[in-house]
C-alpha atoms as a PDB file:
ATOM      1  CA  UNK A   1     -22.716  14.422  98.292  1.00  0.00           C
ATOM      2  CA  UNK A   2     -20.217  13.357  96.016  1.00  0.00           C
ATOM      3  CA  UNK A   3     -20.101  14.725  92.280  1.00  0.00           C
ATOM      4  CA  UNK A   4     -20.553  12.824  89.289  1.00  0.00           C
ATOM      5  CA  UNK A   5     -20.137  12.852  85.968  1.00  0.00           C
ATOM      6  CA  UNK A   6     -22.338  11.589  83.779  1.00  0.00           C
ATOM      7  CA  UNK A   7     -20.996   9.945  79.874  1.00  0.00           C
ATOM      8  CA  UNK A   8     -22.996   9.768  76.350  1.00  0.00           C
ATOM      9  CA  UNK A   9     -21.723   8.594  73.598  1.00  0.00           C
ATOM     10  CA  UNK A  10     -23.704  10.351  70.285  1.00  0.00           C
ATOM     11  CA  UNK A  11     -23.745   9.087  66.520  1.00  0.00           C
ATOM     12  CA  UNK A  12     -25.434  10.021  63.532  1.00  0.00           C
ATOM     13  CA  UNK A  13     -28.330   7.347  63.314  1.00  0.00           C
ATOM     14  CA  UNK A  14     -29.663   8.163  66.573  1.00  0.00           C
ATOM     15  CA  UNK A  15     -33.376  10.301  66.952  1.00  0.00           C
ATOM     16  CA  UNK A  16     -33.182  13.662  67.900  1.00  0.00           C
ATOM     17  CA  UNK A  17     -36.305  13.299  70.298  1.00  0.00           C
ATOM     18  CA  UNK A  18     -34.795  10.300  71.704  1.00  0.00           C
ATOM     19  CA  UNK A  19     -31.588  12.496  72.566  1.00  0.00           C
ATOM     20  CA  UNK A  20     -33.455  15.266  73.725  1.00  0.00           C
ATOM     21  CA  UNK A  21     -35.320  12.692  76.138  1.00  0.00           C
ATOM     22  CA  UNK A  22     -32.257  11.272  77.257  1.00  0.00           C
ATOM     23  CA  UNK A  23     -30.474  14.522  78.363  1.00  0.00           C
ATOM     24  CA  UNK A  24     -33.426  15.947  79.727  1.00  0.00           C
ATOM     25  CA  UNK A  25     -33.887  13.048  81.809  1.00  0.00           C
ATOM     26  CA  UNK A  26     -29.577  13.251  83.164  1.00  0.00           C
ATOM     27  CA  UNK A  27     -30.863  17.553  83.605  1.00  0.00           C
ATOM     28  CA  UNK A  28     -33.673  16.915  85.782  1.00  0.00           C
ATOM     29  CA  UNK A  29     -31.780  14.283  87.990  1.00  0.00           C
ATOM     30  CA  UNK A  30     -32.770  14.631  91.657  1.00  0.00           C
ATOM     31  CA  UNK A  31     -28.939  15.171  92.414  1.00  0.00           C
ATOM     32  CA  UNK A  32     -27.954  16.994  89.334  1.00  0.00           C
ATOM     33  CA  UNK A  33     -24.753  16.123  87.849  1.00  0.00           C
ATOM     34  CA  UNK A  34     -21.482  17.892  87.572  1.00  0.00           C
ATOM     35  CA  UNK A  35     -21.121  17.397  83.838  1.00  0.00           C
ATOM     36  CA  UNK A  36     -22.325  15.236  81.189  1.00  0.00           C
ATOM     37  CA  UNK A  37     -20.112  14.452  78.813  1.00  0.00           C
ATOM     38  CA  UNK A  38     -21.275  13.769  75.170  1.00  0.00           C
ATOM     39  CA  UNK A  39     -18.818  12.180  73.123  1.00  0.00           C
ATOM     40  CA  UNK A  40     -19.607  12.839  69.032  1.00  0.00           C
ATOM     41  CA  UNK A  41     -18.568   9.395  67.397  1.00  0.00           C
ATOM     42  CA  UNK A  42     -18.267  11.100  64.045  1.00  0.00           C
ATOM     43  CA  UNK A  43     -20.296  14.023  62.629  1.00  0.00           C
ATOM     44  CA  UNK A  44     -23.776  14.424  63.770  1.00  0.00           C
ATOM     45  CA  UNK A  45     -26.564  15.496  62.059  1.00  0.00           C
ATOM     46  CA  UNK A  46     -27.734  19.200  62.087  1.00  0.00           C
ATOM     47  CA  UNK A  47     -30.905  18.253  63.743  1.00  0.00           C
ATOM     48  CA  UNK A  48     -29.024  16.193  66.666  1.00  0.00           C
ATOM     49  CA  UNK A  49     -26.996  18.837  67.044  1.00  0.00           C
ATOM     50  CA  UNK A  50     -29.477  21.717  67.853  1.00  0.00           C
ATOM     51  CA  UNK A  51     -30.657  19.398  70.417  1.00  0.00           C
ATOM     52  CA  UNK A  52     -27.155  19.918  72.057  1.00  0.00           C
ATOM     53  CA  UNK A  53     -26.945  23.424  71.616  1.00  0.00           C
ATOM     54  CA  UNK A  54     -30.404  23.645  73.282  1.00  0.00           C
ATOM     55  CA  UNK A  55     -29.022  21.992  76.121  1.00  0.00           C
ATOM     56  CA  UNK A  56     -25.632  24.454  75.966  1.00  0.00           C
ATOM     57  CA  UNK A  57     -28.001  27.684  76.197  1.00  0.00           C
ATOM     58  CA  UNK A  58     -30.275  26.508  78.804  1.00  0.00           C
ATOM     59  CA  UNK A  59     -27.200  25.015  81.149  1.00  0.00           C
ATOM     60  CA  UNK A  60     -24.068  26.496  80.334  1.00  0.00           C
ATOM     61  CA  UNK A  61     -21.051  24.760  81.503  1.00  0.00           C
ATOM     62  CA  UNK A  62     -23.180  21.804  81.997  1.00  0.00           C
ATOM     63  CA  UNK A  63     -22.649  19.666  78.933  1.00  0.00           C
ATOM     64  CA  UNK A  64     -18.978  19.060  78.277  1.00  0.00           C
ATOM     65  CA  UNK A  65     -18.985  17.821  74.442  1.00  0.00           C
ATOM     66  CA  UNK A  66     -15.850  16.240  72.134  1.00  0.00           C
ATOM     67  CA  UNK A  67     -15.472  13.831  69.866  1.00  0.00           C
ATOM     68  CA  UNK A  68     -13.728  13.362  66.256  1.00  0.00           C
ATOM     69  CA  UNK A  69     -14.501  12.985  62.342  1.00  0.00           C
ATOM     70  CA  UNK A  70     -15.043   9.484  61.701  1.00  0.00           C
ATOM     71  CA  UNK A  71     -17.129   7.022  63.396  1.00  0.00           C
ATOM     72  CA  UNK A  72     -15.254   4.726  65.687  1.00  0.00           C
ATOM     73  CA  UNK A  73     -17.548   2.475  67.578  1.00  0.00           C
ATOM     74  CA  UNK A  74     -18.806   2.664  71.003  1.00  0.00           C
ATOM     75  CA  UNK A  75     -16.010   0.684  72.838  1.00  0.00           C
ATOM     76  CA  UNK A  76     -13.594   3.449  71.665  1.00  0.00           C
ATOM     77  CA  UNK A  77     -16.366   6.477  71.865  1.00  0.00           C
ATOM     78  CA  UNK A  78     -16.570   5.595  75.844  1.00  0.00           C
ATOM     79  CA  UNK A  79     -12.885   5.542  76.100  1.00  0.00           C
ATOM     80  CA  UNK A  80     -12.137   8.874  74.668  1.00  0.00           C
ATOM     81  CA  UNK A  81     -15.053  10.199  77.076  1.00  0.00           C
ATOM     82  CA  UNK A  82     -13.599   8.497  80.110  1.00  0.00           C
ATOM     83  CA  UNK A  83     -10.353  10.220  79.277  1.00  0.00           C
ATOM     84  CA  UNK A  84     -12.616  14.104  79.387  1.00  0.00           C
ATOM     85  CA  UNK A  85     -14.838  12.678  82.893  1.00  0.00           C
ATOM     86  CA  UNK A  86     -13.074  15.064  85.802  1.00  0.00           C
ATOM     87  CA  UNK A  87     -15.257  12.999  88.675  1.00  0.00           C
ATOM     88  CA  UNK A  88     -14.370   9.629  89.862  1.00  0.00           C
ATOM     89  CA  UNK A  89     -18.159   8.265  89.459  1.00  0.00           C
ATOM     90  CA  UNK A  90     -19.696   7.864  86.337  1.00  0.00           C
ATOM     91  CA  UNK A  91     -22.843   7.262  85.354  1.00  0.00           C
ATOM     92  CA  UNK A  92     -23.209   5.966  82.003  1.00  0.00           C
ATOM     93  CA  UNK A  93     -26.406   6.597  79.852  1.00  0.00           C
ATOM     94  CA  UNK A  94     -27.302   5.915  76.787  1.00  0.00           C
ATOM     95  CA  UNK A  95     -28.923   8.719  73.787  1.00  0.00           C
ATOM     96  CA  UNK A  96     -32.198   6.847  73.517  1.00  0.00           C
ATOM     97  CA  UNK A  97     -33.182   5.585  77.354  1.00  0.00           C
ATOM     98  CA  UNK A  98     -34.884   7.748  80.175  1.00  0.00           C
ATOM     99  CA  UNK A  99     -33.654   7.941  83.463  1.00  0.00           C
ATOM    100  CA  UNK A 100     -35.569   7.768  86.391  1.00  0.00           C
ATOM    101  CA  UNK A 101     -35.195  11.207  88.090  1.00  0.00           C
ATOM    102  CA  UNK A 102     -33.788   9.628  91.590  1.00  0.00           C
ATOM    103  CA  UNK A 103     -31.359   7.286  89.844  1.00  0.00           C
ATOM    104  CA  UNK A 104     -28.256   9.024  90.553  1.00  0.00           C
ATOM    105  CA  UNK A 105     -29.056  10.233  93.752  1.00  0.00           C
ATOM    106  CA  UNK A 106     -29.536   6.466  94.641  1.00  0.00           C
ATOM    107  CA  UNK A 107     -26.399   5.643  93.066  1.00  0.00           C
ATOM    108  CA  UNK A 108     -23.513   8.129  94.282  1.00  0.00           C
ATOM    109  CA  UNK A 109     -25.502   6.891  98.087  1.00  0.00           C
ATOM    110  CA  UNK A 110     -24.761   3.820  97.476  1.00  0.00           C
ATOM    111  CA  UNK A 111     -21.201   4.113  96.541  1.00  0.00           C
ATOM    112  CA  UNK A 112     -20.611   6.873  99.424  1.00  0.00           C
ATOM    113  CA  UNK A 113     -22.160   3.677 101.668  1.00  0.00           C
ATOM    114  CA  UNK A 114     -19.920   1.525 100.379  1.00  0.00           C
ATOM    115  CA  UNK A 115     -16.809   2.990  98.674  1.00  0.00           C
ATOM    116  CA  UNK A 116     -15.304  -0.500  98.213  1.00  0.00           C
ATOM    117  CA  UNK A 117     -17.634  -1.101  95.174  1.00  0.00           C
ATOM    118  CA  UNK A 118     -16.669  -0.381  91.318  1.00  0.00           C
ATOM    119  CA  UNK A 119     -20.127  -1.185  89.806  1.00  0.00           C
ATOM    120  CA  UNK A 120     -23.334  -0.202  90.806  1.00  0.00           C
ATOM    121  CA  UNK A 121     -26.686  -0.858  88.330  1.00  0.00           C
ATOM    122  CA  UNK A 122     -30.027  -1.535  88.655  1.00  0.00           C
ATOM    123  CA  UNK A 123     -33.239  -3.303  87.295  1.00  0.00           C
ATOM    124  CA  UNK A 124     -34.783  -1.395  83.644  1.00  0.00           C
ATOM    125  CA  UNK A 125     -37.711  -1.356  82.865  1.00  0.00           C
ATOM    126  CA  UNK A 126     -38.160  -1.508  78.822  1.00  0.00           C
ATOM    127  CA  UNK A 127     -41.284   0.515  77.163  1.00  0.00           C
ATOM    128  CA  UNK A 128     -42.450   0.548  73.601  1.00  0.00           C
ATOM    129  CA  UNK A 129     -42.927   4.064  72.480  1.00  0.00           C
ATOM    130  CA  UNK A 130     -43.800   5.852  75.800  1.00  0.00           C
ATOM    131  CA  UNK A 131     -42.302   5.603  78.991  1.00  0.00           C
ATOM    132  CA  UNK A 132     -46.238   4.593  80.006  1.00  0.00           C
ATOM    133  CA  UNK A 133     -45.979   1.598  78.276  1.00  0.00           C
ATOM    134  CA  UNK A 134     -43.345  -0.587  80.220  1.00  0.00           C
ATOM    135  CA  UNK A 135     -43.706  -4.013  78.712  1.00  0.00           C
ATOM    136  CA  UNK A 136     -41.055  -6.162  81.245  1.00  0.00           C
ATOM    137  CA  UNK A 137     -38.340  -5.240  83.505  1.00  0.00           C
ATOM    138  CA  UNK A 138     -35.151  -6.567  83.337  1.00  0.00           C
ATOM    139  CA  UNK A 139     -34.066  -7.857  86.555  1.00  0.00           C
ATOM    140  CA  UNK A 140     -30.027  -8.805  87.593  1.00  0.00           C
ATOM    141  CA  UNK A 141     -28.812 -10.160  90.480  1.00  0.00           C
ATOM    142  CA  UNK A 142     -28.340  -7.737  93.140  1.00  0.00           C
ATOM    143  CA  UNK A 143     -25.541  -9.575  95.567  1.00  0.00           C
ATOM    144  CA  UNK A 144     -21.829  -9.405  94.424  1.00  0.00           C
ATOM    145  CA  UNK A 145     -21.582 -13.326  94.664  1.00  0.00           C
ATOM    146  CA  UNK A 146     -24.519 -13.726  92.805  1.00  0.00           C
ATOM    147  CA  UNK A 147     -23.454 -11.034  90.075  1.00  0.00           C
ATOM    148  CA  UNK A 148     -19.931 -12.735  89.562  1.00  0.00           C
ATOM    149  CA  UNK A 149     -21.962 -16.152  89.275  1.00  0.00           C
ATOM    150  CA  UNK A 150     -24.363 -14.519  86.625  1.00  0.00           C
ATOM    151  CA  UNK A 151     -21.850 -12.977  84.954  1.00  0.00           C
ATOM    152  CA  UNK A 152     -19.671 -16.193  83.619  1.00  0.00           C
ATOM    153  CA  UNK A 153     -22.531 -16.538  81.084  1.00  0.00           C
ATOM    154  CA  UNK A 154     -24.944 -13.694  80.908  1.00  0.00           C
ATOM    155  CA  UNK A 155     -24.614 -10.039  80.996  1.00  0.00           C
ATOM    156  CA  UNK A 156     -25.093  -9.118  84.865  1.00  0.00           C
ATOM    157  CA  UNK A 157     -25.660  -5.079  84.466  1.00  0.00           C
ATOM    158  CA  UNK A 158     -27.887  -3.212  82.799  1.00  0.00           C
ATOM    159  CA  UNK A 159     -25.253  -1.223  80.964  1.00  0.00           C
ATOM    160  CA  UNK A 160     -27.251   2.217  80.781  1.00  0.00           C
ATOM    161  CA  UNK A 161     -28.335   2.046  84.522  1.00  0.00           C
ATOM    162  CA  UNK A 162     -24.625   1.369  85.990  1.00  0.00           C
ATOM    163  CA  UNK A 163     -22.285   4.160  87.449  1.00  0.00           C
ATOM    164  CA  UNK A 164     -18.754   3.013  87.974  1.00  0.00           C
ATOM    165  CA  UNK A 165     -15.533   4.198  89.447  1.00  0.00           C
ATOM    166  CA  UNK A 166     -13.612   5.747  87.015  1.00  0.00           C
ATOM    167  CA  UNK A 167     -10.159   4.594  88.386  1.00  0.00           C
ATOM    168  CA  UNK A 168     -11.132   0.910  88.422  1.00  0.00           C
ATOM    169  CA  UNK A 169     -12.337   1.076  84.648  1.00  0.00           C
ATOM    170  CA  UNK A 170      -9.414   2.195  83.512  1.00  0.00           C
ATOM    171  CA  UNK A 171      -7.321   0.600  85.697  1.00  0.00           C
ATOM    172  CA  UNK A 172      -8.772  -3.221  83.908  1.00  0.00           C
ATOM    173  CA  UNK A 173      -7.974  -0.972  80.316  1.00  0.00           C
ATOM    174  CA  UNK A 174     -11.063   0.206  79.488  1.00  0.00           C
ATOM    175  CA  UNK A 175     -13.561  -0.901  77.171  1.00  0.00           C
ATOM    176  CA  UNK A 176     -12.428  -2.963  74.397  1.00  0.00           C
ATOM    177  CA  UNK A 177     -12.724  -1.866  70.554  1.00  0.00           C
ATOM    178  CA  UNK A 178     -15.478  -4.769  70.291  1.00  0.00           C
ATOM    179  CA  UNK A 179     -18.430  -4.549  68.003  1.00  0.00           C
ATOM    180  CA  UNK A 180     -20.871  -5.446  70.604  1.00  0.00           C
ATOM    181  CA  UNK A 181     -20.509  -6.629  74.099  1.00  0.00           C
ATOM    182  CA  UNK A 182     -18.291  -4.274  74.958  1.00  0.00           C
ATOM    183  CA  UNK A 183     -19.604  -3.659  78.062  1.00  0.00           C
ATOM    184  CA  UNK A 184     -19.810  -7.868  79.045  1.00  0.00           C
ATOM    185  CA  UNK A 185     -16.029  -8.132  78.542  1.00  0.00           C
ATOM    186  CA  UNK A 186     -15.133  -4.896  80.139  1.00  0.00           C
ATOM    187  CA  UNK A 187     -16.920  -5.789  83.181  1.00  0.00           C
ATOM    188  CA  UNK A 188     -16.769  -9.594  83.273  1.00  0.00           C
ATOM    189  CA  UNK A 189     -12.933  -8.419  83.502  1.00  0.00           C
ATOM    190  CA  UNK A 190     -14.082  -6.205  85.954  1.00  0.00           C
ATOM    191  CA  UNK A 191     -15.225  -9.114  88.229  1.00  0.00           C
ATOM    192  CA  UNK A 192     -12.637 -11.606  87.495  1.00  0.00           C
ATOM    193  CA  UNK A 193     -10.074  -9.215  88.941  1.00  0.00           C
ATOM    194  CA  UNK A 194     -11.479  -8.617  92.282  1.00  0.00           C
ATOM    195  CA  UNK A 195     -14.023  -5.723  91.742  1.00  0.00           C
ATOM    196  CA  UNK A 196     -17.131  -5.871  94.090  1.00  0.00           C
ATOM    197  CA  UNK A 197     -20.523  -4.900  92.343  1.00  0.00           C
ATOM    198  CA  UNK A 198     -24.261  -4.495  93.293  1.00  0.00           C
ATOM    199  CA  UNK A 199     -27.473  -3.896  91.159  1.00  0.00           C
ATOM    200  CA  UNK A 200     -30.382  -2.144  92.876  1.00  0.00           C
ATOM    201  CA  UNK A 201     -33.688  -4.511  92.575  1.00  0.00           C
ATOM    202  CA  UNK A 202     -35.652  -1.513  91.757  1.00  0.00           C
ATOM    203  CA  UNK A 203     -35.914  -0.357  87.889  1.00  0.00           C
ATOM    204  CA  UNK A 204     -34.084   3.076  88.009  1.00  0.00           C
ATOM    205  CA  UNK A 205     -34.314   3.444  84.107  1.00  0.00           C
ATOM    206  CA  UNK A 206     -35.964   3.112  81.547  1.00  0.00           C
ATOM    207  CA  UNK A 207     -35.023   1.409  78.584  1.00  0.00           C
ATOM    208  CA  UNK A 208     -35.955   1.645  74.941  1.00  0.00           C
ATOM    209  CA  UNK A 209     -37.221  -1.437  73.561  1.00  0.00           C
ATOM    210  CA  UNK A 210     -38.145  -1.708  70.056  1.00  0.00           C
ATOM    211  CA  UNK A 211     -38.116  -3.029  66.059  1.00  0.00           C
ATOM    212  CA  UNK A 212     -34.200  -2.357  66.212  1.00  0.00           C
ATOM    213  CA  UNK A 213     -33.375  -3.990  69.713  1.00  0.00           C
ATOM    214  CA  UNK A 214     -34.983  -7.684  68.201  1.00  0.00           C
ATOM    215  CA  UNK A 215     -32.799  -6.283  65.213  1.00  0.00           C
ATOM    216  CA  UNK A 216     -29.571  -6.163  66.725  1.00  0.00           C
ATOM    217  CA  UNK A 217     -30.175  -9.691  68.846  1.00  0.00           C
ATOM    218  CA  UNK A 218     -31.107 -11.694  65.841  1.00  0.00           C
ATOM    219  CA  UNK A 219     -27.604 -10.372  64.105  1.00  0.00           C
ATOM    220  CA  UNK A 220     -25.177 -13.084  63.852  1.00  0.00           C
ATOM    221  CA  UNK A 221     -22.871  -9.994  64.430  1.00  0.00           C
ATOM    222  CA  UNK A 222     -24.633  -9.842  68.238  1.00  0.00           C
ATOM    223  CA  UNK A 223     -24.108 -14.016  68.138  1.00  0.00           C
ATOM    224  CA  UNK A 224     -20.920 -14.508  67.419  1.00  0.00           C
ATOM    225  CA  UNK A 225     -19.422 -11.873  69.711  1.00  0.00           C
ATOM    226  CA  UNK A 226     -21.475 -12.518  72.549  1.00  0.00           C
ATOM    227  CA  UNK A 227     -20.029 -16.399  72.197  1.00  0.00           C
ATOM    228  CA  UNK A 228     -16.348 -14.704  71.679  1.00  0.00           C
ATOM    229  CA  UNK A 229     -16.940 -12.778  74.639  1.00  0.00           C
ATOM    230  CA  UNK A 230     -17.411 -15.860  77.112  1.00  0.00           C
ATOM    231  CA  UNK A 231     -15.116 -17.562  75.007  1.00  0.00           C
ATOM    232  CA  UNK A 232     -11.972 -15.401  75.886  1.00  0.00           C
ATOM    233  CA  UNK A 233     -13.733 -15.592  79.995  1.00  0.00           C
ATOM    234  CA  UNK A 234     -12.907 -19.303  79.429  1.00  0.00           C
ATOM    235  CA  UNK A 235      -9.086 -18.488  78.149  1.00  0.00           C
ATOM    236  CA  UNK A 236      -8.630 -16.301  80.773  1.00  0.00           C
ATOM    237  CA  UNK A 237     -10.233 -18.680  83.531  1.00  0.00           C
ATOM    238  CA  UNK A 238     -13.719 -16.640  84.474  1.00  0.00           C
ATOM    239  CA  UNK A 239     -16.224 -19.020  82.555  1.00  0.00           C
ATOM    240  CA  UNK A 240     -15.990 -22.801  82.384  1.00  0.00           C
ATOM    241  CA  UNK A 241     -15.481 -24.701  79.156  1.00  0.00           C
ATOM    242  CA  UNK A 242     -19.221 -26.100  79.724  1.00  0.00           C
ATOM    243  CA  UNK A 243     -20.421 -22.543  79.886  1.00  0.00           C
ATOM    244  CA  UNK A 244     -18.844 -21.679  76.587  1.00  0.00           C
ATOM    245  CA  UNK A 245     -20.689 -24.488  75.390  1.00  0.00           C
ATOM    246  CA  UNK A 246     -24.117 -23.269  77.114  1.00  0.00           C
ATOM    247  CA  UNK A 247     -23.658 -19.800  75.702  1.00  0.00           C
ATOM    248  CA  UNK A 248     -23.108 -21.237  72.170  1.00  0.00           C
ATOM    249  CA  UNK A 249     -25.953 -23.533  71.765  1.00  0.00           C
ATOM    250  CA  UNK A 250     -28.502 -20.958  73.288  1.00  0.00           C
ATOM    251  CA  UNK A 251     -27.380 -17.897  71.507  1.00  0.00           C
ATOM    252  CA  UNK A 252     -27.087 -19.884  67.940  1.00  0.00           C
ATOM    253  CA  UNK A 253     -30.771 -21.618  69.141  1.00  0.00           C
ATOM    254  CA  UNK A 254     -32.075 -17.858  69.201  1.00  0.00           C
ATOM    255  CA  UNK A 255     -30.786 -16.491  66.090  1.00  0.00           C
ATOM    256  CA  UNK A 256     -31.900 -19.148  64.289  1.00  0.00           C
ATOM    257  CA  UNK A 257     -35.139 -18.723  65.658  1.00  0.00           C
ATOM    258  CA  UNK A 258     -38.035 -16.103  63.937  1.00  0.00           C
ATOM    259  CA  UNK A 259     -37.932 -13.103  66.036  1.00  0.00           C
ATOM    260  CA  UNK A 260     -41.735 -13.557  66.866  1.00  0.00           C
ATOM    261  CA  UNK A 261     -40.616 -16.590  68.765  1.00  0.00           C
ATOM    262  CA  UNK A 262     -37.184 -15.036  70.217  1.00  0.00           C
ATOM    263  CA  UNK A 263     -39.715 -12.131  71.753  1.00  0.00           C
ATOM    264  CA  UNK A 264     -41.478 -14.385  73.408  1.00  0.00           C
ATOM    265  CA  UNK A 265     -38.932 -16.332  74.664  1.00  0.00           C
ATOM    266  CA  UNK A 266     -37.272 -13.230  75.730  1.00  0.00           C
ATOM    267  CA  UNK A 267     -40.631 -11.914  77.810  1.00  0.00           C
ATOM    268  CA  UNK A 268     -41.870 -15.408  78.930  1.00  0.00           C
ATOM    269  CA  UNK A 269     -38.442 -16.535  80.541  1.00  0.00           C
ATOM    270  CA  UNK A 270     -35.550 -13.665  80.677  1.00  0.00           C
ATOM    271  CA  UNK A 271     -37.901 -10.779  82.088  1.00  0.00           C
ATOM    272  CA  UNK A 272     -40.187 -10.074  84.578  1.00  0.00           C
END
């Protein structure tokens, strides 16, 4: 089967158990990959980084690490990786999800299936805590119509499950220095220019959902880029002006809102 590679970007907030979850999870794939590539976006802690030297001893040659002083942002951190990743797949993953361990077995099949694609993702499931309690699954639409429908308003990929083509990413330039949203723009771009895409139904990750997630949505930060996002789909004539509008209203509706409510909104109507 084809090789992958698989790309992390690392900074100093993050948990060391959570990294050491995530790795081991990308080790114990079913089809193991060729590399993972951690990018360090800035220094690191001690502690995160005797979790990667763990993983250095126990699989040499395995973990390809880089990275630079001073904290960039992810949008650049995923760039500078992309620029180390020798395989044309990639499978991104984030330093606090799980993986499922046939996930990128399921993937790299896919693509050798159907090598005309540039983005394959799937369903997550999102646990509090443990992996044992999963409390709703985030479902996208699985068709490539459907996907470049979805995606002139919402985000259509599960951005930790996907694994792209390499070539295609950088051939729409990469991720954008955004904030946040840098994956919507990069592959709402993606779409708009012709790329096919798929998302298995199935939930082949699992994805960390806690106080900091309802955090980050309620953050007019998250707001006002995620409008800017489908804004500039508008300019470049993806989105219609009456999504713009949509978008606005319901993503300044939710951050207005307590988070109790915007929980319940999120699990009663935009999960499973």
């Amino acid at each position: 089967m084809e090789k992958y590679s698989v790309l992390m970007s690392l900074y100093i907030k993050e948990k060391p158990e959570y990294l050491d979850q995530a790795v081991k999870s990308m080790v114990d794939q079913t089809l193991k990959p060729d590399e993972i590539v951690i990018v360090k976006d800035g220094k690191i802690t001690s502690e995160l980084q005797n979790v990667l030297n763990k993983y250095e001893k126990n699989h040499p040659g395995l973990l390809h690490i880089v990275g630079y002083e001073n904290n960039c942002g992810l949008g650049f951190a995923l760039n500078y990786g992309l620029e180390h990743c020798r395989n044309e797949l990639v499978a991104r993953m984030d330093t606090d999800d799980i993986s499922k361990a046939a996930r990128c077995m399921k993937l790299v099949k896919a693509f050798e299936k159907y090598p005309e694609y540039a983005i394959i993702g799937s369903a997550v499931d999102e646990f509090y805590g443990t992996i044992d309690n999963v409390t709703a699954r985030r479902i996208v639409p699985s068709r490539s119509r459907e996907i470049y429908e979805f995606a002139k308003r919402r985000s259509a990929f599960n951005h930790p499950s996907v694994m792209y083509r390499k070539s295609k990413v950088l051939e729409f330039g990469g991720y954008r220095n955004l904030r946040r949203n840098q994956d919507v723009d990069l592959f709402g771009r993606m779409l708009f220019g012709g790329c096919k895409a798929a998302n298995f139904k199935k939930a082949l990750l699992w994805f960390r959902s806690d106080e900091n997630l309802s955090k980050r949505r309620k953050s007019w930060e998250n707001t006002w880029s995620y409008i800017s996002t489908i804004w500039r789909f508008w300019r470049m004539g993806y989105s219609s002006f009456w999504d713009v509008m949509v978008i606005a209203g319901a993503q300044i509706g939710m951050y207005l809102m307590p988070i109790k409510i915007q929980n319940w909104i999120y699990g009663k109507f935009l999960r499973q």
